[in-house]
N, C-alpha and C. Protein backbone atom coordinates (compact mmCIF):
# COMPACT_ATOMS: atom_id res chain seq x y z
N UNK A 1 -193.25 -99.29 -47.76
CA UNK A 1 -193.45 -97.90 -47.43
C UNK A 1 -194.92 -97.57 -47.61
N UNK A 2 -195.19 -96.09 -47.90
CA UNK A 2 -196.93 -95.71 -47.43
C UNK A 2 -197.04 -94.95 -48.83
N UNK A 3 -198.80 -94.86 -48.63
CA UNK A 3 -198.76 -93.51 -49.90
C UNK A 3 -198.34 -92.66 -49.66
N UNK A 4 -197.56 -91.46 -51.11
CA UNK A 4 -196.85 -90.49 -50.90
C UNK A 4 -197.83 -90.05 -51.75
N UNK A 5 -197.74 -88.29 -50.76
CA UNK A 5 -198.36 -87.36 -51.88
C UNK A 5 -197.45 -87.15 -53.45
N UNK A 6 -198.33 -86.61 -54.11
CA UNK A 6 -197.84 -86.69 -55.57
C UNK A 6 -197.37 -85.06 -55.49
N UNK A 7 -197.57 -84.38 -55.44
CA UNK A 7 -196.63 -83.45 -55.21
C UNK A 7 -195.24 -83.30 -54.25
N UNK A 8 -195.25 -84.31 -53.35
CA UNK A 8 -194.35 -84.19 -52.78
C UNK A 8 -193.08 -85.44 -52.91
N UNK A 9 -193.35 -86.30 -54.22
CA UNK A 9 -192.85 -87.26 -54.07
C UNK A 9 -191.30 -87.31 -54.66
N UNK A 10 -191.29 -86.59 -55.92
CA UNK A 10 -190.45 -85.79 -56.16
C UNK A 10 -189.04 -85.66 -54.87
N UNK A 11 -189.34 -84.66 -54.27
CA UNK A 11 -188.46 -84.27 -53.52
C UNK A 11 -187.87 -85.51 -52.71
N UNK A 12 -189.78 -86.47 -51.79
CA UNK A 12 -189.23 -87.23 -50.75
C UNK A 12 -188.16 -88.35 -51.42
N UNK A 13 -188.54 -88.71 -52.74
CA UNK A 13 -187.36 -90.10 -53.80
C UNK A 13 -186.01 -89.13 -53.69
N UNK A 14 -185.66 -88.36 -54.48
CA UNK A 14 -184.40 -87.64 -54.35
C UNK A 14 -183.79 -87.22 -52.98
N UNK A 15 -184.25 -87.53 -51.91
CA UNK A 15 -183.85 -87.17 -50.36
C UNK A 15 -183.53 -88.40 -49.66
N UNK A 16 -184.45 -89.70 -50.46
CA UNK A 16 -183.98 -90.76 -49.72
C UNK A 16 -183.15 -91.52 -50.51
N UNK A 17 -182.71 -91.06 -51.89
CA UNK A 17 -181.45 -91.68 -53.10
C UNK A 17 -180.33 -91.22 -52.49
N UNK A 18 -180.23 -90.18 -51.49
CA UNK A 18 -178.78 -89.85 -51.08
C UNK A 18 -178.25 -90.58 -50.08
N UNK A 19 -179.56 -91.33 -49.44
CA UNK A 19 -179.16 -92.41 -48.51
C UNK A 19 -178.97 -93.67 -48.94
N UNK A 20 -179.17 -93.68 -50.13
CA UNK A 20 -178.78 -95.51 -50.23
C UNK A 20 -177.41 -95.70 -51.43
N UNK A 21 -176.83 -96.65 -51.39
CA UNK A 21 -175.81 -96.98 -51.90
C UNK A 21 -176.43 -97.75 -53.04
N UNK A 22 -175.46 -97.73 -54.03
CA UNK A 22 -175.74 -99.13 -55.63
C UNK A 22 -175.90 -100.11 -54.85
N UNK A 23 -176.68 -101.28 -55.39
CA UNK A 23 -177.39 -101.08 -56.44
C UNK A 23 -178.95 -100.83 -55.83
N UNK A 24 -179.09 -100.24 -55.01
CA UNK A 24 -180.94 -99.76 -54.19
C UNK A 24 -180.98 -98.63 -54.74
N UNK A 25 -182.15 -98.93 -54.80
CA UNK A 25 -183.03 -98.03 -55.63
C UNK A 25 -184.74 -97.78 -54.63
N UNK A 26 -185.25 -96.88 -55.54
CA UNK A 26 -187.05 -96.56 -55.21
C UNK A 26 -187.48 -96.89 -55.93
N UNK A 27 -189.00 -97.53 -55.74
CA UNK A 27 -189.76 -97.54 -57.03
C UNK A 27 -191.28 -97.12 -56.47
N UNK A 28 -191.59 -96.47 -57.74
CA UNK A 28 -192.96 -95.59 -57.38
C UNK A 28 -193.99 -96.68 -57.84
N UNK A 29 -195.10 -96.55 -57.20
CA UNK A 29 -196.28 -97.63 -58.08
C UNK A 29 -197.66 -96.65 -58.00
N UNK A 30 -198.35 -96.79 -58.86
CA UNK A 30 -199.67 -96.16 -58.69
C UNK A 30 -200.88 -96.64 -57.74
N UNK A 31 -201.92 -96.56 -57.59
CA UNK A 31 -202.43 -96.69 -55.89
C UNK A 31 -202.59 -98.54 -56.47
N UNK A 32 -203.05 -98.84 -57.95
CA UNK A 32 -203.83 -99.81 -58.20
C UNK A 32 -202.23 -101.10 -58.47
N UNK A 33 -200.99 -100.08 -58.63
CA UNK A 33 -199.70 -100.94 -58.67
C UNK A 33 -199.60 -101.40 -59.94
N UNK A 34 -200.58 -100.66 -61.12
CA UNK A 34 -200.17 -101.57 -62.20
C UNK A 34 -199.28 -100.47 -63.26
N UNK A 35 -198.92 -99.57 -62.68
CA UNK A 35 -197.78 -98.64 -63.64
C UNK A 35 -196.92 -98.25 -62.68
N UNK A 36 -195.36 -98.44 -63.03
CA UNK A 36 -194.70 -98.18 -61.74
C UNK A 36 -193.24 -96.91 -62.68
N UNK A 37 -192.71 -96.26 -61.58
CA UNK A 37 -191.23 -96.07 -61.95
C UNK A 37 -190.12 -96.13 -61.44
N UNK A 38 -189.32 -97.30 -61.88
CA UNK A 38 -188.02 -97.56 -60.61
C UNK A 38 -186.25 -96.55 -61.37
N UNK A 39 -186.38 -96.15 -59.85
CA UNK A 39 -185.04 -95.21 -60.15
C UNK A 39 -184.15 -95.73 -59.28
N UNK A 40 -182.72 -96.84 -60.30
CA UNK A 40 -181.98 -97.45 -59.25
C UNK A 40 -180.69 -97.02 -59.39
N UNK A 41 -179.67 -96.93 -58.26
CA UNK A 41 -178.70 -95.95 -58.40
C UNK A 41 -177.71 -97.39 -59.28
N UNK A 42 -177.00 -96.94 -59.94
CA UNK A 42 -175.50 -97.51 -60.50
C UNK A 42 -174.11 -97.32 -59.90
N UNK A 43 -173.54 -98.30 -60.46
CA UNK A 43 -172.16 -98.09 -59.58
C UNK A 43 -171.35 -96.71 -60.32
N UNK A 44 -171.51 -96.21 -61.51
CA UNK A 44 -170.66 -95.19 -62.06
C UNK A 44 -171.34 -93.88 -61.82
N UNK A 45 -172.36 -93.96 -60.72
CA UNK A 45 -172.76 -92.15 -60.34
C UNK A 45 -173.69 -92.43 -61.06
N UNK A 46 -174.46 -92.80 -62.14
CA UNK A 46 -175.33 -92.21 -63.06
C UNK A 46 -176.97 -93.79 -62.42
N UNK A 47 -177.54 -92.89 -63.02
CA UNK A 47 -178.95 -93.77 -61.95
C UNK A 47 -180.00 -93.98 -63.66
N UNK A 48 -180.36 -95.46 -63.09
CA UNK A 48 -180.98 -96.29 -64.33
C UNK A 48 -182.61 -95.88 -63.74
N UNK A 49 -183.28 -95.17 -64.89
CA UNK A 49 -184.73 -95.08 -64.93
C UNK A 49 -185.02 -96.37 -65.71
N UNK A 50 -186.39 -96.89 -65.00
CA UNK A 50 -187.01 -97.90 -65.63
C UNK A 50 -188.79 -97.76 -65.32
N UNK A 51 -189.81 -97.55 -66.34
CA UNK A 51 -190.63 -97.08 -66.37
C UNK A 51 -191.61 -98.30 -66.84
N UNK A 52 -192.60 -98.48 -66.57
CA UNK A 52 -193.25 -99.46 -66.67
C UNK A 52 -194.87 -99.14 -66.39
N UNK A 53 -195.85 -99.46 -67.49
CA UNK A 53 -197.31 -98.66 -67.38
C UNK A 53 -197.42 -98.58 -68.82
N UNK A 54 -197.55 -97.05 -68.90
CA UNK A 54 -198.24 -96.88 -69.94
C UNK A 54 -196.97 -97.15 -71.59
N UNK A 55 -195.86 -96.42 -70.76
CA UNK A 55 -194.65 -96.89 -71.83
C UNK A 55 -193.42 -97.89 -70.81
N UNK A 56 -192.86 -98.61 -71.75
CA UNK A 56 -192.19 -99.74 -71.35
C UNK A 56 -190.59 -99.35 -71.66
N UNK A 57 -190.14 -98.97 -70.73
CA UNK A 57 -188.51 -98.29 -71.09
C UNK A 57 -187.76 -98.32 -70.17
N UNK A 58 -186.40 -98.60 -70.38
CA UNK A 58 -185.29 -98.25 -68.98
C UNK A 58 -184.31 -97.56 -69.98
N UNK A 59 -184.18 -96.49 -69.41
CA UNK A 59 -182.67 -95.79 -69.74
C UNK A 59 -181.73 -95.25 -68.46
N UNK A 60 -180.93 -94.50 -69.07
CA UNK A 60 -179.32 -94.02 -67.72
C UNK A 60 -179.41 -93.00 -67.71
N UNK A 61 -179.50 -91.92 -66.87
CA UNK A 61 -179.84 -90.68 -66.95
C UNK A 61 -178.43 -90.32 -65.65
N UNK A 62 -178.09 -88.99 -65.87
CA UNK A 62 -176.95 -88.25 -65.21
C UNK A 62 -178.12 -87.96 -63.37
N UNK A 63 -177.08 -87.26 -62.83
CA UNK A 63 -178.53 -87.15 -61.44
C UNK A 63 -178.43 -85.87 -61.79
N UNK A 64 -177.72 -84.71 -62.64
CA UNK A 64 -178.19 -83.43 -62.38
C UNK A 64 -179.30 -83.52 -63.07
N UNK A 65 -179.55 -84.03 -63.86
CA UNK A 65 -181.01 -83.96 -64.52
C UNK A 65 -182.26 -84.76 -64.01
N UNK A 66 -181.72 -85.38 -63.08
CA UNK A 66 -182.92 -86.10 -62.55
C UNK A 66 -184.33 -85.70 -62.37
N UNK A 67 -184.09 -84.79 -61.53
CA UNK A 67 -185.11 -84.24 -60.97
C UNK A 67 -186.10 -83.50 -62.05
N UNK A 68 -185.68 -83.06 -63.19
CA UNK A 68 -186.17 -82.32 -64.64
C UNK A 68 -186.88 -84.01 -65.20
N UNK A 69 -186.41 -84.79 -64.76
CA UNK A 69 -186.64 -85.95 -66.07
C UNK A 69 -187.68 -86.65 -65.24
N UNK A 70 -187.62 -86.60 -63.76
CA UNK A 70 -188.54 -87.10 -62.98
C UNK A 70 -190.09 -86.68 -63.25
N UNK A 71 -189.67 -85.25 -63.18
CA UNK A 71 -190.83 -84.47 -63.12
C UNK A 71 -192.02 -84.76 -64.07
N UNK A 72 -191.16 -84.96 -65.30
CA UNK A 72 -192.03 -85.15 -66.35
C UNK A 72 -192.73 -86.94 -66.55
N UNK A 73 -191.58 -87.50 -66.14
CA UNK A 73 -191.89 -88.98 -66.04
C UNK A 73 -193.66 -89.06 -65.07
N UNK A 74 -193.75 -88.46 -63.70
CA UNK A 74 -194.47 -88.43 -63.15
C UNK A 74 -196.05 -88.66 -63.41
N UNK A 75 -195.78 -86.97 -64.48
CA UNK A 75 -197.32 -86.15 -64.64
C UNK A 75 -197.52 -86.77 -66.31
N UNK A 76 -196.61 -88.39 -66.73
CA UNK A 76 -197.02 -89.28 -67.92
C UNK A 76 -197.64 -90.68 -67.14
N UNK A 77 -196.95 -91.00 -66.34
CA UNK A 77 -197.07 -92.39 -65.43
C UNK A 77 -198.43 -92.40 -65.02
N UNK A 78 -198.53 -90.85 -64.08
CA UNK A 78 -199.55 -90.73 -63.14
C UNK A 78 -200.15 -89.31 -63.30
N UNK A 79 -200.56 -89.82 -64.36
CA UNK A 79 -201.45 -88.32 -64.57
C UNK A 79 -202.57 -87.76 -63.73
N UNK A 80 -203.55 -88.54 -62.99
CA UNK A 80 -204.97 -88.60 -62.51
C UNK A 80 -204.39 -89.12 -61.05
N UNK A 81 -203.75 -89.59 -61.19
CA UNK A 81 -202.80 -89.67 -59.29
C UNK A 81 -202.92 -88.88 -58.09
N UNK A 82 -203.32 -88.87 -56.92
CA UNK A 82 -202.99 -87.75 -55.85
C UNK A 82 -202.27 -88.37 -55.35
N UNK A 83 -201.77 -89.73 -55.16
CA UNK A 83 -200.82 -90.27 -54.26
C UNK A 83 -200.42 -91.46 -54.88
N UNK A 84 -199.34 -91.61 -54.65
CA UNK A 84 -198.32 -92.63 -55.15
C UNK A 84 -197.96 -94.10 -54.19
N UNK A 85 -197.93 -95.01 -54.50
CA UNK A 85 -196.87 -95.62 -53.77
C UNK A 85 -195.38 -95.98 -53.97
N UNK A 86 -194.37 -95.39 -52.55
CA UNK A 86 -193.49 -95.81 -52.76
C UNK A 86 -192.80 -96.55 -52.17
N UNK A 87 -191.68 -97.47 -52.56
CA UNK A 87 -190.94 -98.96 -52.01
C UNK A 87 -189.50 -98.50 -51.98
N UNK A 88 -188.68 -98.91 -50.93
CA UNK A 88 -187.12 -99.21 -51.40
C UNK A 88 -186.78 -100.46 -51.41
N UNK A 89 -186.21 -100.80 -52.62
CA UNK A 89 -185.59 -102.10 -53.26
C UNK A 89 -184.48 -101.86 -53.10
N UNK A 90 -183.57 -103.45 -53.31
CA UNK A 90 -182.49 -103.54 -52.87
C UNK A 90 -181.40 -103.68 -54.10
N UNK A 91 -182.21 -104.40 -55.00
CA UNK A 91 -181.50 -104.53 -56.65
C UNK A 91 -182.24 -104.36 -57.33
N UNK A 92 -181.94 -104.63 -58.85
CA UNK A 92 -183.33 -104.55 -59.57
C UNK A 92 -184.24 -106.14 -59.93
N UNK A 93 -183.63 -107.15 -59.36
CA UNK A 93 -183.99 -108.33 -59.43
C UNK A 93 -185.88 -108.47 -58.35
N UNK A 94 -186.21 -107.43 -57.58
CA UNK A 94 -187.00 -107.00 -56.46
C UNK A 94 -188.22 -106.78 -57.22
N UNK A 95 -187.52 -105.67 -58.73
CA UNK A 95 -188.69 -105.06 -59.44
C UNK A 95 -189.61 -106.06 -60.07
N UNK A 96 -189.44 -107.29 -60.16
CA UNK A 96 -189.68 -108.27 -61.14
C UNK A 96 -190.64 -109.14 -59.92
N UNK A 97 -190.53 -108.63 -59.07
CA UNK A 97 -191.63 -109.60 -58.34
C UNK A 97 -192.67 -108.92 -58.28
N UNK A 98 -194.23 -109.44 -58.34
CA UNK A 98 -195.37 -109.20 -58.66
C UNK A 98 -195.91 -108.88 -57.55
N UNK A 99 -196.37 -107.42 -57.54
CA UNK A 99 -196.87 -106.85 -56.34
C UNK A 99 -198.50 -107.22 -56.34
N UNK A 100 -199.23 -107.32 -55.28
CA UNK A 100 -200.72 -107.68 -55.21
C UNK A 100 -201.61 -106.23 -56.17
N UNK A 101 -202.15 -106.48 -57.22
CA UNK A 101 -203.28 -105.89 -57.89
C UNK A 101 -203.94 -105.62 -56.96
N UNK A 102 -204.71 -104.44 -57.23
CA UNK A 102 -205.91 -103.85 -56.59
C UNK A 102 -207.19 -103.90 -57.57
């Protein structure tokens, strides 16, 4: 996929999670790709955050809160950001392959 604005990325990840089925997911990367955040859907409704950069974490988050938990994930990941990159993956086995450094 292309750079996404950072204000708008938000919305465009949560618009294209309604189109994909478990186990695909998005994952955001920063322009340089070395802090990312993958949001992959689960089979029981509830969608696995996995954050990677500055803090190193995956947890399970509900989707009504997504968008509250996103928000903040964002403006920690990518603070100094105007644009993001984003990917759709197919599992989370995808996240583990090493994207080209900038």
């Amino acid at each position: 996929m292309a750079l996404v604005n950072i204000d708008s990325v938000s919305r465009n990840l949560l618009q294209k999670l309604k189109k994909l089925s478990p186990p695909q997911g998005i994952e955001l990367l920063s322009y340089k790709r070395n802090r990312s955040i993958a949001v992959l859907l689960l089979d029981d409704g509830k969608i696995l955050v996995r954050e990677r950069g500055y803090r190193d974490q995956e947890y399970v988050v509900e989707k009504s809160i997504l968008a509250k938990h996103l928000k903040s994930l964002i403006k920690y990941e990518f603070p100094r950001s105007r644009k993001v990159r984003m990917y759709q993956v197919e599992n989370s086995r995808e996240l583990d392959i090493a994207r080209k450094k900038l």
